[in-house]
N, C-alpha and C. Protein backbone atom coordinates (compact mmCIF):
# COMPACT_ATOMS: atom_id res chain seq x y z
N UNK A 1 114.74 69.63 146.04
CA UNK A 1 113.77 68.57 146.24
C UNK A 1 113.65 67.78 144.95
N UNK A 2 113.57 66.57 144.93
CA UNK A 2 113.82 65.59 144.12
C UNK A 2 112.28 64.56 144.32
N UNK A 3 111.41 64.94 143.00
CA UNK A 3 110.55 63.93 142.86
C UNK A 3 110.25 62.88 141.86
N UNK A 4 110.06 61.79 142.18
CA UNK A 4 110.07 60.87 141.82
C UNK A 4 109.22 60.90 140.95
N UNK A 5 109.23 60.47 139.34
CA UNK A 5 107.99 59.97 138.46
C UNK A 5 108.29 59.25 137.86
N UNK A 6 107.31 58.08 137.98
CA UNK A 6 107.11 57.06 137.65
C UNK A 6 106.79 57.03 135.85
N UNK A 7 107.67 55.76 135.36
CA UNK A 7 108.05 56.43 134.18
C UNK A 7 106.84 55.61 133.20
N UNK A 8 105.56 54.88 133.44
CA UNK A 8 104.76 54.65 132.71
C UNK A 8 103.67 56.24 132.85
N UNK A 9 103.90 56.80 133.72
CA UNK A 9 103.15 58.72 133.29
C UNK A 9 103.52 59.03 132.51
N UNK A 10 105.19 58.98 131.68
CA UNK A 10 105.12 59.20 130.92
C UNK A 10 105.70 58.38 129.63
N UNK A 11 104.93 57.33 128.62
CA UNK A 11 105.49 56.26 128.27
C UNK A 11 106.86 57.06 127.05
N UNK A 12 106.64 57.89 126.67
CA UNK A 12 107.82 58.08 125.78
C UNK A 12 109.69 58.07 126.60
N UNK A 13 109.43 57.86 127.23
CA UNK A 13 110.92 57.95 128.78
C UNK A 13 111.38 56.63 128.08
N UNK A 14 110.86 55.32 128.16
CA UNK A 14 111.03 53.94 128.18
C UNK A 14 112.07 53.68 127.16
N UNK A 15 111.32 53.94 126.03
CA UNK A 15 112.35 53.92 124.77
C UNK A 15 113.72 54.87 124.29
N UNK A 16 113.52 55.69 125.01
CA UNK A 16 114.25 56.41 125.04
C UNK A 16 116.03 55.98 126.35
N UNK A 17 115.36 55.76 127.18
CA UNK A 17 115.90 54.96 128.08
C UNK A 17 116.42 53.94 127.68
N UNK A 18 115.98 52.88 127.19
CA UNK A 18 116.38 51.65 126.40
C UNK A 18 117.75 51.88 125.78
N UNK A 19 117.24 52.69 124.73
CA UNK A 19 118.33 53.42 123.72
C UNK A 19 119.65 54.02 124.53
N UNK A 20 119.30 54.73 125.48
CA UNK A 20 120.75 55.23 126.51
C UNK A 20 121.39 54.09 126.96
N UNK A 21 120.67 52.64 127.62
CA UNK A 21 120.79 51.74 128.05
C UNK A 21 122.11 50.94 127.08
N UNK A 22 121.66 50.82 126.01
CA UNK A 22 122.39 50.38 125.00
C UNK A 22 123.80 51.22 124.52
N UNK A 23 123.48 52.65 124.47
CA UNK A 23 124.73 53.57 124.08
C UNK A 23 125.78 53.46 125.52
N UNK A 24 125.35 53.40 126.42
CA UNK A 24 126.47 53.48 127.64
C UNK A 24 127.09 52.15 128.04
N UNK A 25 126.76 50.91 127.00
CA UNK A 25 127.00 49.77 127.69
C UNK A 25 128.68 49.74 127.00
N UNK A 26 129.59 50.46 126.89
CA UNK A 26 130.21 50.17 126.32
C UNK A 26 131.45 51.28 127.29
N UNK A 27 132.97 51.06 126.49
CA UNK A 27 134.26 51.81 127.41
C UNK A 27 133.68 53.19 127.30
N UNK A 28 133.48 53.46 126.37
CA UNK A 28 133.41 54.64 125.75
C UNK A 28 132.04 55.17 125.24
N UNK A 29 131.11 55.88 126.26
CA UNK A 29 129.68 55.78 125.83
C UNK A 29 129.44 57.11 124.39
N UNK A 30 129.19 56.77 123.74
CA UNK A 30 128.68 57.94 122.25
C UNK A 30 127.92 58.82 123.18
N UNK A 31 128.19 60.11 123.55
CA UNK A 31 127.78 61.30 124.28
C UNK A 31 127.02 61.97 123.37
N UNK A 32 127.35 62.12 122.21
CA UNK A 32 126.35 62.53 120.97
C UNK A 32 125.56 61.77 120.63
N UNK A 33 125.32 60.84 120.85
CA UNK A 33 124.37 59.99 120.20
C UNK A 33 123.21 60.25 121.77
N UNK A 34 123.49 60.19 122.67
CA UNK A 34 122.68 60.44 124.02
C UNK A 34 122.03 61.80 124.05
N UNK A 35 122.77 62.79 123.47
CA UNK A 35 122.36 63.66 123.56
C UNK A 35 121.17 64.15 122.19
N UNK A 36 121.39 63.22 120.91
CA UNK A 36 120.17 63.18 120.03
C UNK A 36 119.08 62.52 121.16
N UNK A 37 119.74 61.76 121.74
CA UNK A 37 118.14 60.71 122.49
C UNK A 37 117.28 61.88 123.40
N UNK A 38 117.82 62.47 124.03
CA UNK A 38 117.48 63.74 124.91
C UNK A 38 117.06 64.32 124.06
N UNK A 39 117.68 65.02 122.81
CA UNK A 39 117.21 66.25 122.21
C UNK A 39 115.80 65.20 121.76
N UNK A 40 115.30 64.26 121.60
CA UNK A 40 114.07 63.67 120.53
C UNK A 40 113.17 63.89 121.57
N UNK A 41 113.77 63.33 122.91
CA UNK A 41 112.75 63.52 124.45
C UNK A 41 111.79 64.54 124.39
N UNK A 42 113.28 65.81 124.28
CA UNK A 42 112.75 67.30 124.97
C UNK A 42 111.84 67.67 123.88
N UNK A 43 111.89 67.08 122.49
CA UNK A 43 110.64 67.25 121.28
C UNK A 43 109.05 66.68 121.56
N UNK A 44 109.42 65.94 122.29
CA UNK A 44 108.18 64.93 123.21
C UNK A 44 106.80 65.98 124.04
N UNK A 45 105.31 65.94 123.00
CA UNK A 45 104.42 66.55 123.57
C UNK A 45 104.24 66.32 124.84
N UNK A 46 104.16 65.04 125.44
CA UNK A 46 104.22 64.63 126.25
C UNK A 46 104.91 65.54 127.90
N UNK A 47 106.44 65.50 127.07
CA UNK A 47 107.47 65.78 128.55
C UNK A 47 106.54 67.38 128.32
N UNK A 48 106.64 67.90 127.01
CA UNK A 48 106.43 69.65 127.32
C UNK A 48 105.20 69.72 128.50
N UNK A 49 103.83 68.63 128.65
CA UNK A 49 102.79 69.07 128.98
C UNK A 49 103.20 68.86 130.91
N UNK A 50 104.27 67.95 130.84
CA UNK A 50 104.56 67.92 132.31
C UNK A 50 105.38 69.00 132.37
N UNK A 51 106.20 69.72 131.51
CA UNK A 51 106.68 70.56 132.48
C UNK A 51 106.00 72.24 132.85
N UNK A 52 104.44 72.06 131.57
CA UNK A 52 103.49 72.89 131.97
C UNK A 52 103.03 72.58 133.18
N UNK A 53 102.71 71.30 133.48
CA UNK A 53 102.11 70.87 134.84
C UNK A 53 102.91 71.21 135.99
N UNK A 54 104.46 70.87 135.81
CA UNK A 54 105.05 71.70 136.67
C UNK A 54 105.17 73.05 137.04
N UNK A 55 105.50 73.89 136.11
CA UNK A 55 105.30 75.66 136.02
C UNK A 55 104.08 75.73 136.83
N UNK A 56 103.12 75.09 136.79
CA UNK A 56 101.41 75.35 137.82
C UNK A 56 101.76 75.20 139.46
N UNK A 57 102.46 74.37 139.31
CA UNK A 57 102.90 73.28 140.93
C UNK A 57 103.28 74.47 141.56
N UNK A 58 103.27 74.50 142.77
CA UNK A 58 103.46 75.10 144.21
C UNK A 58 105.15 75.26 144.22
N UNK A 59 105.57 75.95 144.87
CA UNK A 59 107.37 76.11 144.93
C UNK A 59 107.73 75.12 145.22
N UNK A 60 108.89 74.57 144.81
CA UNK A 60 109.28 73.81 145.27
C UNK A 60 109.68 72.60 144.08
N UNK A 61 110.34 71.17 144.41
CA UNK A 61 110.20 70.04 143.35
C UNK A 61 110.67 70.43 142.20
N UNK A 62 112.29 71.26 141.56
CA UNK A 62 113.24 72.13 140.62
C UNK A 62 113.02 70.63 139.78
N UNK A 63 113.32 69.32 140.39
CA UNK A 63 113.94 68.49 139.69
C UNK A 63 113.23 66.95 139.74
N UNK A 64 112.73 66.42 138.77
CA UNK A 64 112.15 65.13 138.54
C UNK A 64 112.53 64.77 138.01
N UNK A 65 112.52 63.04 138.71
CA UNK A 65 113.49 61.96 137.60
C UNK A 65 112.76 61.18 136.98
N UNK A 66 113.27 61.12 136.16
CA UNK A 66 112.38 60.50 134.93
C UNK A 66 112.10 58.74 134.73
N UNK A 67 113.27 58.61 135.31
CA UNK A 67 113.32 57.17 135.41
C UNK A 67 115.21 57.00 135.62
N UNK A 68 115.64 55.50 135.61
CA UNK A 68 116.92 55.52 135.46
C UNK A 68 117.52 54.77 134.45
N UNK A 69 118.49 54.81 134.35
CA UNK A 69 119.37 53.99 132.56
C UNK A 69 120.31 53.29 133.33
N UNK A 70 120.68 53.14 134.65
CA UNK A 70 121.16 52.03 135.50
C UNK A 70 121.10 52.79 137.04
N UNK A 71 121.52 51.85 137.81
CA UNK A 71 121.01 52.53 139.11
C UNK A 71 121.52 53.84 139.94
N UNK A 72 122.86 54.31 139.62
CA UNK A 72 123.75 55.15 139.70
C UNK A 72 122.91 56.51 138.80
N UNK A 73 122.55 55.81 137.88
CA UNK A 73 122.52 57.34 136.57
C UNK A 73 121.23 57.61 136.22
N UNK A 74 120.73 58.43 137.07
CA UNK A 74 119.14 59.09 136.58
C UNK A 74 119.06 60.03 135.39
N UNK A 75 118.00 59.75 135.05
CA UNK A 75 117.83 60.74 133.90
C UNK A 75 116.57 61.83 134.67
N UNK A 76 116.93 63.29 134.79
CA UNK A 76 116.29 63.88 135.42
C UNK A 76 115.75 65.16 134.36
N UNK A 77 114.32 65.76 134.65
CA UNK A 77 114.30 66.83 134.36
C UNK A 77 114.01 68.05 135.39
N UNK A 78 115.19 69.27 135.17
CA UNK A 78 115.57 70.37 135.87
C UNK A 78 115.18 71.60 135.62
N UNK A 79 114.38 72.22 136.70
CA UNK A 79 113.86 73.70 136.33
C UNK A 79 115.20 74.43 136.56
N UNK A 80 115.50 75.20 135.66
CA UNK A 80 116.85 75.87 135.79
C UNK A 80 116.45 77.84 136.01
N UNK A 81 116.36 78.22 137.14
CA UNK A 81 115.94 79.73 137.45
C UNK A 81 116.89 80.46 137.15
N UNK A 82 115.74 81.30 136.70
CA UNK A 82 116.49 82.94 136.05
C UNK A 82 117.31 83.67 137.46
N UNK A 83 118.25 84.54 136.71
CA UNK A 83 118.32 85.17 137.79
C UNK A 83 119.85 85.50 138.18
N UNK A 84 120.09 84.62 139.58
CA UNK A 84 121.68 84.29 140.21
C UNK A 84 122.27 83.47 139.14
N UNK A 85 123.36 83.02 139.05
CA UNK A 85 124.75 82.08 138.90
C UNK A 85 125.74 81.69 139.87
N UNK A 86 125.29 80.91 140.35
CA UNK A 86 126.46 80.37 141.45
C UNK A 86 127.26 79.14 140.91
N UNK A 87 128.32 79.56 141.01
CA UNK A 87 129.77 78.20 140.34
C UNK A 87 129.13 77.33 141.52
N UNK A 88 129.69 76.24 141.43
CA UNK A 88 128.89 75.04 142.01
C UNK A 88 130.23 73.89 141.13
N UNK A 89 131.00 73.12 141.85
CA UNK A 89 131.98 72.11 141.33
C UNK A 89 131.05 70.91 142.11
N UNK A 90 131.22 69.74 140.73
CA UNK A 90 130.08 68.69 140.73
C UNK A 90 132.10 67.60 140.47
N UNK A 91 131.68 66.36 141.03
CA UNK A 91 132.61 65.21 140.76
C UNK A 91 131.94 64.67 139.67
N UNK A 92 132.49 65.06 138.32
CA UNK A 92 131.62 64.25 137.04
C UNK A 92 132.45 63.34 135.85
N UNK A 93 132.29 62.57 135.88
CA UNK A 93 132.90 61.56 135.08
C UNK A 93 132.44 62.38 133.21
N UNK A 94 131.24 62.02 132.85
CA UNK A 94 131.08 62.68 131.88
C UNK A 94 129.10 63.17 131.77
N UNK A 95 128.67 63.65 130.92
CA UNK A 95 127.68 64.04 131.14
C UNK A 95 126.57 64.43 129.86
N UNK A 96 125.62 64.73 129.84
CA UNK A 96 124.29 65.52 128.68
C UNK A 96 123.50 65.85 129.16
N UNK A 97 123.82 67.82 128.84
CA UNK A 97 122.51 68.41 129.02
C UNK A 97 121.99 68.65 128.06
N UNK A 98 120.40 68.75 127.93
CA UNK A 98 119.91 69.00 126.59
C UNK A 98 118.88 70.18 127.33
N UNK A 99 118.29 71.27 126.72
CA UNK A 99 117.69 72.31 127.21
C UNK A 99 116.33 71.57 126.18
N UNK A 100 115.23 71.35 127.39
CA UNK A 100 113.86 70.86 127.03
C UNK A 100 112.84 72.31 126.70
N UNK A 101 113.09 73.17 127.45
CA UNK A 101 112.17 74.62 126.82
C UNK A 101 113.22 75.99 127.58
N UNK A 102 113.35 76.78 126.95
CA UNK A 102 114.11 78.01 127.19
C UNK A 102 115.35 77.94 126.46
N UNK A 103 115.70 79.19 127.43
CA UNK A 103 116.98 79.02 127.42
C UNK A 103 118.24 78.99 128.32
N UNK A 104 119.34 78.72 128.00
CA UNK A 104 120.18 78.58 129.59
C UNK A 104 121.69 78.74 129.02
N UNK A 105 122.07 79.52 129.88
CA UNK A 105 124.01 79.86 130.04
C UNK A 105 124.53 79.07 130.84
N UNK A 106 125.64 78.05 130.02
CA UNK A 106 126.42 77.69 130.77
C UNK A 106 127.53 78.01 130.95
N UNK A 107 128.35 78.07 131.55
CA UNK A 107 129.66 78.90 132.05
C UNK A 107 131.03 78.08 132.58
N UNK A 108 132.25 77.93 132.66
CA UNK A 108 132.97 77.75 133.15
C UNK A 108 133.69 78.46 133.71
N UNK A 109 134.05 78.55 135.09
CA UNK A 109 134.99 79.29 135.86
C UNK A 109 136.27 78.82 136.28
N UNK A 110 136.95 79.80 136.50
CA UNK A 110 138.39 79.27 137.23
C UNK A 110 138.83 79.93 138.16
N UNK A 111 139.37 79.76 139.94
CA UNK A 111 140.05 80.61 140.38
C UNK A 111 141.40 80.66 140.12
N UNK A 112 141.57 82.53 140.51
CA UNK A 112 142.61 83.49 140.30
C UNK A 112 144.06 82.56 141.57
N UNK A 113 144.79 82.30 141.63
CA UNK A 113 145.60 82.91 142.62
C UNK A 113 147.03 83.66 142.24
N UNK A 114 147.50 84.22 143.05
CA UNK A 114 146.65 83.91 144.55
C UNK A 114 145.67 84.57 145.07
N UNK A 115 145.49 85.64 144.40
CA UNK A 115 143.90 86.51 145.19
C UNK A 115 142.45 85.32 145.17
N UNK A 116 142.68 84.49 144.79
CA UNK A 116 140.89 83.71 144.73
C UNK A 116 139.61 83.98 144.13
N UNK A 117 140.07 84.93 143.49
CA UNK A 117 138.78 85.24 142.56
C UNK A 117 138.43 84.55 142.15
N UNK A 118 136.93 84.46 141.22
CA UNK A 118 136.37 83.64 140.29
C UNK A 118 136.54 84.42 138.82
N UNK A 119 136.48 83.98 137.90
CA UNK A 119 136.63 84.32 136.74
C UNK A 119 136.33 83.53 136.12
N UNK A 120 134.87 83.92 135.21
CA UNK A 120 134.18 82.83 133.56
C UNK A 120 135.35 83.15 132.94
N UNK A 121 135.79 81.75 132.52
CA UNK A 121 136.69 81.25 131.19
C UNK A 121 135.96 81.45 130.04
N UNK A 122 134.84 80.95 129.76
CA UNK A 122 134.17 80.38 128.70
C UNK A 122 132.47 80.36 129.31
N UNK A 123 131.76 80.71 128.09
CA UNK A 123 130.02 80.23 128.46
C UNK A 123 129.45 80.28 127.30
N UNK A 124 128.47 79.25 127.14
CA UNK A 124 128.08 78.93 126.13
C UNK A 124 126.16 78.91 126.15
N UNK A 125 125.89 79.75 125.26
CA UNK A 125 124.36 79.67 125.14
C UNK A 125 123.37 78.38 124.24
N UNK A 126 122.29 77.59 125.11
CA UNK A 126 121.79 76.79 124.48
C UNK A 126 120.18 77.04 124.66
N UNK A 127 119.55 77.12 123.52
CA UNK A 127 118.45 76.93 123.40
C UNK A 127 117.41 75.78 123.11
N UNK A 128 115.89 75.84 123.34
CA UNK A 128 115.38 74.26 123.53
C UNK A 128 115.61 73.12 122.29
N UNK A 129 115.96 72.08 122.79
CA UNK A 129 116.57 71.00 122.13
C UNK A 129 118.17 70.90 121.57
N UNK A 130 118.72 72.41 121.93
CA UNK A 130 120.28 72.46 121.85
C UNK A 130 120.87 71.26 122.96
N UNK A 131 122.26 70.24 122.56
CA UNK A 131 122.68 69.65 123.96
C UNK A 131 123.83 70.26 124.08
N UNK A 132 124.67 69.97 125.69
CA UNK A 132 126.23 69.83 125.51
C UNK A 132 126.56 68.56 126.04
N UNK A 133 127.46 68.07 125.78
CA UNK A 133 128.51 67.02 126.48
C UNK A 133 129.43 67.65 126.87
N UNK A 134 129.62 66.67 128.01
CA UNK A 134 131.10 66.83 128.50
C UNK A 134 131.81 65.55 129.07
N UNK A 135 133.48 65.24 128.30
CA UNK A 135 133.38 63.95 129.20
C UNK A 135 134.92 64.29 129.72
N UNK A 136 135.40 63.44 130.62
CA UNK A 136 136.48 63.51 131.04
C UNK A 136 136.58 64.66 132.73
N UNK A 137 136.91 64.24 133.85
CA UNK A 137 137.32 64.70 135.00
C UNK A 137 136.94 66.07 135.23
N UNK A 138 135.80 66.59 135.63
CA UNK A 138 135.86 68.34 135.77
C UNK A 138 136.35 68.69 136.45
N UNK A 139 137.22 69.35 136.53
CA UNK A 139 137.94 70.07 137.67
C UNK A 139 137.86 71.61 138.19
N UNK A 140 137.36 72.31 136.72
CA UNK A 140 136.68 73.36 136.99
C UNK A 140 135.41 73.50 137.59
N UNK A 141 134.97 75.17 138.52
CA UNK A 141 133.73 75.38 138.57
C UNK A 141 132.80 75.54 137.59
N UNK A 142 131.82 75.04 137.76
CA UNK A 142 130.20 75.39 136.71
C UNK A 142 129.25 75.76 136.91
N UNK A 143 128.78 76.46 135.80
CA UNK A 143 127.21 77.47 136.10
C UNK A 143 126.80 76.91 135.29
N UNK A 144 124.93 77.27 135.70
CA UNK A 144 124.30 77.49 134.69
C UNK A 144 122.76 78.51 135.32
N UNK A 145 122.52 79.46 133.99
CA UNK A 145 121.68 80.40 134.06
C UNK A 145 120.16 80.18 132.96
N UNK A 146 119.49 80.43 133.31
CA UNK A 146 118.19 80.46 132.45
C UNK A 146 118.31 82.26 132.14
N UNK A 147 118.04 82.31 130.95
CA UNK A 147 118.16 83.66 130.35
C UNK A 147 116.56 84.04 129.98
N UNK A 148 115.74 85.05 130.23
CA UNK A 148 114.94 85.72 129.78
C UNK A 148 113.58 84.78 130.41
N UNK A 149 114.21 84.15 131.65
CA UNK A 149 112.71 83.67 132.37
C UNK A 149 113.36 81.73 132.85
N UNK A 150 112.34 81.44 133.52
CA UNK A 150 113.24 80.27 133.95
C UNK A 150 112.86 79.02 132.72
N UNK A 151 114.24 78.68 132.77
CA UNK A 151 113.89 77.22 131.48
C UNK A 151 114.00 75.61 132.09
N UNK A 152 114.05 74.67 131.30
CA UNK A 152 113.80 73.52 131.77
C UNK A 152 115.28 72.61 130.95
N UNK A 153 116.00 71.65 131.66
CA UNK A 153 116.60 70.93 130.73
C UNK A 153 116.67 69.45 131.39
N UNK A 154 117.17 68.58 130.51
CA UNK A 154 117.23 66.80 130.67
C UNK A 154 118.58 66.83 130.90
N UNK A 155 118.99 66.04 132.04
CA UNK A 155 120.48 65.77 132.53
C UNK A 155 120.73 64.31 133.33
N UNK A 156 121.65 63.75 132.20
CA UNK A 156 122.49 62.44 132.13
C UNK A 156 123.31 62.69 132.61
N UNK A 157 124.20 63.17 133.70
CA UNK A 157 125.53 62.75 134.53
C UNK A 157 125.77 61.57 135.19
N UNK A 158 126.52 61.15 134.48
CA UNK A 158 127.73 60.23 134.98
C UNK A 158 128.55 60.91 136.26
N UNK A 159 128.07 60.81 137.98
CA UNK A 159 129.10 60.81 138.63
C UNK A 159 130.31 60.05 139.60
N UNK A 160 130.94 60.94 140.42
CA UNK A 160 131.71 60.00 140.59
C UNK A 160 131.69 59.31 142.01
């Protein structure tokens, strides 16, 4: 479930937005530089007190968008639950997650053949205000896990 917030609730989004606005207008968008803009966000008293307000909220509503940086590309924030890992293949051009409170495993998988297994290649641990990028065609499966309770992160994908 996907809810909508309106991004004068929370005015620090705007400028921040602006700034993405400007880094992606180009062939080649600076993925690091997006991902400082996120990491300054997820520093934002502000976003922390909504995503206390969220943790209160009723089940439901994992993911609110924050606003958008063009009409295709929301900038969302994601409750990411402890727990399972399910690979999950997304069509992604390129992307920034930044972890706003917790923490979270991300993972890459690959299947085996010919048996079809899954098998983590690689996973990488990020804690709050850690980002990753990624740019270029995913073709692999991807996880991601909240470690030691459920965490929260900001996600810029570019899809396709």
């Amino acid at each position: 479930m996907t809810t909508l917030l309106q991004v004068s609730a929370l005015p620090t989004c705007e400028p921040v937005l602006a700034e993405i606005r400007r880094l992606i207008d180009t062939r080649e968008p600076d993925l690091a530089s997006i991902g400082r803009c996120l990491r300054s966000l997820a520093r934002e008293p502000l976003l922390q007190e909504l995503i206390d307000d969220r943790r209160r909220a009723p089940a439901g509503g994992d993911v609110v968008e924050l606003g958008r940086v063009a009409p295709e590309l929301p900038l969302t924030l994601t409750r990411c639950p402890a727990g399972s890992e399910l690979p999950e293949r997304k069509a992604l051009v390129w992307g920034v997650t930044c972890v706003a409170r917790g923490r979270i495993r991300l993972s890459t998988w690959r299947r085996t053949f010919p048996e079809g297994e899954l098998r983590r290649i690689e996973s990488l641990t990020l804690s709050a205000a850690n980002f990753f990028v990624f740019q270029g065609e995913q073709r692999d499966l991807h996880s991601r896990m909240a470690i030691d309770g459920p965490a929260w992160e900001l996600n810029l994908h570019r899809q396709r």
